[in-house]
N, C-alpha and C. Protein backbone atom coordinates (compact mmCIF):
# COMPACT_ATOMS: atom_id res chain seq x y z
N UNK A 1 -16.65 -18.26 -10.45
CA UNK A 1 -17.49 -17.53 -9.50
C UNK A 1 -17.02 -16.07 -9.41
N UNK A 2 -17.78 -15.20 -9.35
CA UNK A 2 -17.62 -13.80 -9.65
C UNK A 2 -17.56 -13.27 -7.89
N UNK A 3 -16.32 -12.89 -7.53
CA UNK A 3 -15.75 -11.99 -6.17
C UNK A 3 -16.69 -10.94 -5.55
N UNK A 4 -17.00 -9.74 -6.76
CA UNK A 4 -17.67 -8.63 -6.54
C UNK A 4 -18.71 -8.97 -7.21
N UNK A 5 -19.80 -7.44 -6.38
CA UNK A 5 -20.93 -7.73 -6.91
C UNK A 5 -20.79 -6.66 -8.27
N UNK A 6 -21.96 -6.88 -8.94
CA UNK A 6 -22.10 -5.79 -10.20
C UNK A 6 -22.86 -4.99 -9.61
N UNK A 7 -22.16 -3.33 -9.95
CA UNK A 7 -22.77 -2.20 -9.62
C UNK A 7 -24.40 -2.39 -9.92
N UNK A 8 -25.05 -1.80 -8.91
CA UNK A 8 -26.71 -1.76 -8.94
C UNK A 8 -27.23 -0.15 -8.40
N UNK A 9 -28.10 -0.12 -8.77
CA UNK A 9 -28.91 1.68 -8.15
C UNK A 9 -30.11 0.90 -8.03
N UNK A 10 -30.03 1.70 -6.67
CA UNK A 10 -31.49 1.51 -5.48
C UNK A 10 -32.05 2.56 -5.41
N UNK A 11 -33.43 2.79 -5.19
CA UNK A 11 -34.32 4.46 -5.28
C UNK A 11 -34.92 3.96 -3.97
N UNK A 12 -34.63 4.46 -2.72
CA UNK A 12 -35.99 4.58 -1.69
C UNK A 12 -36.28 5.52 -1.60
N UNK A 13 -38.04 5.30 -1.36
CA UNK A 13 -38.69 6.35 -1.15
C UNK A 13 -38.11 6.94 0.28
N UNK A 14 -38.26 8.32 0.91
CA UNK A 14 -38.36 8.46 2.14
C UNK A 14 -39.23 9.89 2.51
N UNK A 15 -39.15 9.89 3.69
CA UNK A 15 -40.57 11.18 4.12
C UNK A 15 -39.43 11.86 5.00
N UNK A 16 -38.25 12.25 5.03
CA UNK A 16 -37.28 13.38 5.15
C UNK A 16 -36.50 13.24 4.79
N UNK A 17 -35.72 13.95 4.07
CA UNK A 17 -34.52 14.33 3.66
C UNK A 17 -33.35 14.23 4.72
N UNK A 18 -33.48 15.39 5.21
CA UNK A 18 -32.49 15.85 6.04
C UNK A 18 -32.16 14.26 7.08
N UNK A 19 -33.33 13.55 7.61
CA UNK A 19 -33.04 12.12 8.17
C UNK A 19 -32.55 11.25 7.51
N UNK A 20 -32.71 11.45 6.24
CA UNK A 20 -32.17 10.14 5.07
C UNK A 20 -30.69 10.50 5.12
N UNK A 21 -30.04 12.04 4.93
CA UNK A 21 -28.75 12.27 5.18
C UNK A 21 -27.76 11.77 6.17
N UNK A 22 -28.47 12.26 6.97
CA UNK A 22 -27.97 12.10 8.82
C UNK A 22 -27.50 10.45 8.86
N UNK A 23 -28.59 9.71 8.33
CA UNK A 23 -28.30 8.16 8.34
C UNK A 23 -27.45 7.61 7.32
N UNK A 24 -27.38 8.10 6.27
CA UNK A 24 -26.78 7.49 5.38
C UNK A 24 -25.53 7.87 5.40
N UNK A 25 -25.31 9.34 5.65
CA UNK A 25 -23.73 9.79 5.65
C UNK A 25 -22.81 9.69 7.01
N UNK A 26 -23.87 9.62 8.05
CA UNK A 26 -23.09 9.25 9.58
C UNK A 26 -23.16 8.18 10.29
N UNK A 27 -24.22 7.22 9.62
CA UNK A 27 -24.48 5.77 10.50
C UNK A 27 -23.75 4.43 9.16
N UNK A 28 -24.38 4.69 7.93
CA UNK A 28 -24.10 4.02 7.15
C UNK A 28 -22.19 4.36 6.57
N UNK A 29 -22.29 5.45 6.19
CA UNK A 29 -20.69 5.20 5.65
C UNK A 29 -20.75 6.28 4.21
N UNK A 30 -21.75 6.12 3.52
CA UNK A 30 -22.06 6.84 2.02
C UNK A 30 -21.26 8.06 1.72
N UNK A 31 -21.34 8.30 1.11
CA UNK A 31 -20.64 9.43 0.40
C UNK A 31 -22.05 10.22 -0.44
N UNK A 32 -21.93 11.72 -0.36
CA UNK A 32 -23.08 12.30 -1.22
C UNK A 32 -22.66 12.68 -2.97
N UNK A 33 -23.77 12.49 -3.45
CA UNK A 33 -23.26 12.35 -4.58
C UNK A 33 -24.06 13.90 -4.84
N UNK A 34 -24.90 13.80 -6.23
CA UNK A 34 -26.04 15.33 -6.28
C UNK A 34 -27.06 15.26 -5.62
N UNK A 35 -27.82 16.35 -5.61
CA UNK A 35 -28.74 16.22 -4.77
C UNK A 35 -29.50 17.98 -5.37
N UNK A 36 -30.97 17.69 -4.95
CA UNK A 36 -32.20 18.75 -5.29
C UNK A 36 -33.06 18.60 -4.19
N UNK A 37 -34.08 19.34 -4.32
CA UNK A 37 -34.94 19.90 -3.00
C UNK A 37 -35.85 18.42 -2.48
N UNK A 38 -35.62 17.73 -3.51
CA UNK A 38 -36.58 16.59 -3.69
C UNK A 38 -36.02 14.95 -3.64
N UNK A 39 -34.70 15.09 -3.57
CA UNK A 39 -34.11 14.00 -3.66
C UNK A 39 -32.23 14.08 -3.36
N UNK A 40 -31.64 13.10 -3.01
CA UNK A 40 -30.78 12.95 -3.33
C UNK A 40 -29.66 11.91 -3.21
N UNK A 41 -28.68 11.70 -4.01
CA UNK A 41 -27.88 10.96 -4.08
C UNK A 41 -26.59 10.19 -3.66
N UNK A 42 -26.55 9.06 -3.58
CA UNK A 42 -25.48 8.49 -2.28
C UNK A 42 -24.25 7.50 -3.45
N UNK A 43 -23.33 7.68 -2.37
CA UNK A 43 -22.58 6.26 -3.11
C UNK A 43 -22.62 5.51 -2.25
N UNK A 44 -23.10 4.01 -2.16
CA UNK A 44 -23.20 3.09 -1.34
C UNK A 44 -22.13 2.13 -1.75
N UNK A 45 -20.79 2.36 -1.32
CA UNK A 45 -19.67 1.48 -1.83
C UNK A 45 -19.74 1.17 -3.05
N UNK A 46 -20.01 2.31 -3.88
CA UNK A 46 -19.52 1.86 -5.30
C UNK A 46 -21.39 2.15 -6.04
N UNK A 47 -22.21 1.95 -5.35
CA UNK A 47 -23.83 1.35 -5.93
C UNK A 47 -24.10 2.65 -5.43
N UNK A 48 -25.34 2.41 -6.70
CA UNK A 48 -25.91 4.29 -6.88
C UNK A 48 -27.32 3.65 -5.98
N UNK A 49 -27.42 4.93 -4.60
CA UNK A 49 -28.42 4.73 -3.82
C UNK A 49 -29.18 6.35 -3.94
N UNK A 50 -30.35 6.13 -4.18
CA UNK A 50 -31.09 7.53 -4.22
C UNK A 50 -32.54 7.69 -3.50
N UNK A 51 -32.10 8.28 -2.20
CA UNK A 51 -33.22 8.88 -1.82
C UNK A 51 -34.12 9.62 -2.46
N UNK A 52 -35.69 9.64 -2.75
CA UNK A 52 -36.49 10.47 -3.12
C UNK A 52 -37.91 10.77 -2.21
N UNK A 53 -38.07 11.77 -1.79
CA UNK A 53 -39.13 12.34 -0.99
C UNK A 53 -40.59 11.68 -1.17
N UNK A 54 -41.27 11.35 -0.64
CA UNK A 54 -42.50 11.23 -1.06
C UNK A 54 -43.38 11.24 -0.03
N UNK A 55 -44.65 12.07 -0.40
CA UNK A 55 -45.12 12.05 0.95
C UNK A 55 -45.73 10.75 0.87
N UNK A 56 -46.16 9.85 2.69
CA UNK A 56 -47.15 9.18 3.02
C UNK A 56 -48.19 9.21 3.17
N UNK A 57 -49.31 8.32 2.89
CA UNK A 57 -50.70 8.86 2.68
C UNK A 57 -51.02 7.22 3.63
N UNK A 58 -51.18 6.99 4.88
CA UNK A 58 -51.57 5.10 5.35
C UNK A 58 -50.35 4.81 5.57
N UNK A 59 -50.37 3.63 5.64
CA UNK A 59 -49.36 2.61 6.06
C UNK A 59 -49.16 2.29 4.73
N UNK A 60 -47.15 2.04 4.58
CA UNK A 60 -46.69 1.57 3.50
C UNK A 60 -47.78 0.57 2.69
N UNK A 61 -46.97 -0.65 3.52
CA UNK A 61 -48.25 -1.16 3.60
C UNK A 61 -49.23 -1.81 2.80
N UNK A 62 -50.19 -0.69 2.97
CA UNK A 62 -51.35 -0.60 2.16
C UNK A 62 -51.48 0.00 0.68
N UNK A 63 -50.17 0.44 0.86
CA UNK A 63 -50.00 1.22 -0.68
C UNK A 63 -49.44 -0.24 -1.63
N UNK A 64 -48.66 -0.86 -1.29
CA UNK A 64 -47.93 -1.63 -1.88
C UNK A 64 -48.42 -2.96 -1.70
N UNK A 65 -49.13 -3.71 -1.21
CA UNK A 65 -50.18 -4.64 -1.39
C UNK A 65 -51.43 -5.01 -1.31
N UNK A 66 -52.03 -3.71 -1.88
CA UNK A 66 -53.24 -3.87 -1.80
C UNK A 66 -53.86 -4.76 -2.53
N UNK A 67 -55.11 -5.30 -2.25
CA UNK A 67 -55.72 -6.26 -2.23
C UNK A 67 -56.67 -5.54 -3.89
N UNK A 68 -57.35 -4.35 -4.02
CA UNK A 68 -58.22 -3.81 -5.17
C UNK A 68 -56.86 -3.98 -6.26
């Protein structure tokens, strides 16, 4: 049985930056990795976590199970 997990990278979308920071580097624990106007990068204990901007258009939601 394997102890640790195997390194993984996660991409969430999010609709601020500057809030994705605030949470990830002062509530969660992360460490910043690079980062651009549009995105950027965390270490989540070891696992590559990357915020990327996107705007919302509806409810999640509706983007991601739509029915058409």
């Amino acid at each position: 049985m394997q102890d640790e997990l195997p390194p993984f990278h996660l991409s969430i979308p999010v609709s601020d930056l500057a809030k994705a920071r605030e949470f990830y580097l002062n509530v969660v624990g992360c460490k910043e990795g690079r980062s651009k106007a549009n995105r950027v990068d965390f270490s989540l204990f070891g696992h590559h976590n990357c915020g990327n901007v996107l705007e919302f258009k509806g409810q999640p939601h509706e983007r991601i199970f739509a029915t058409e």
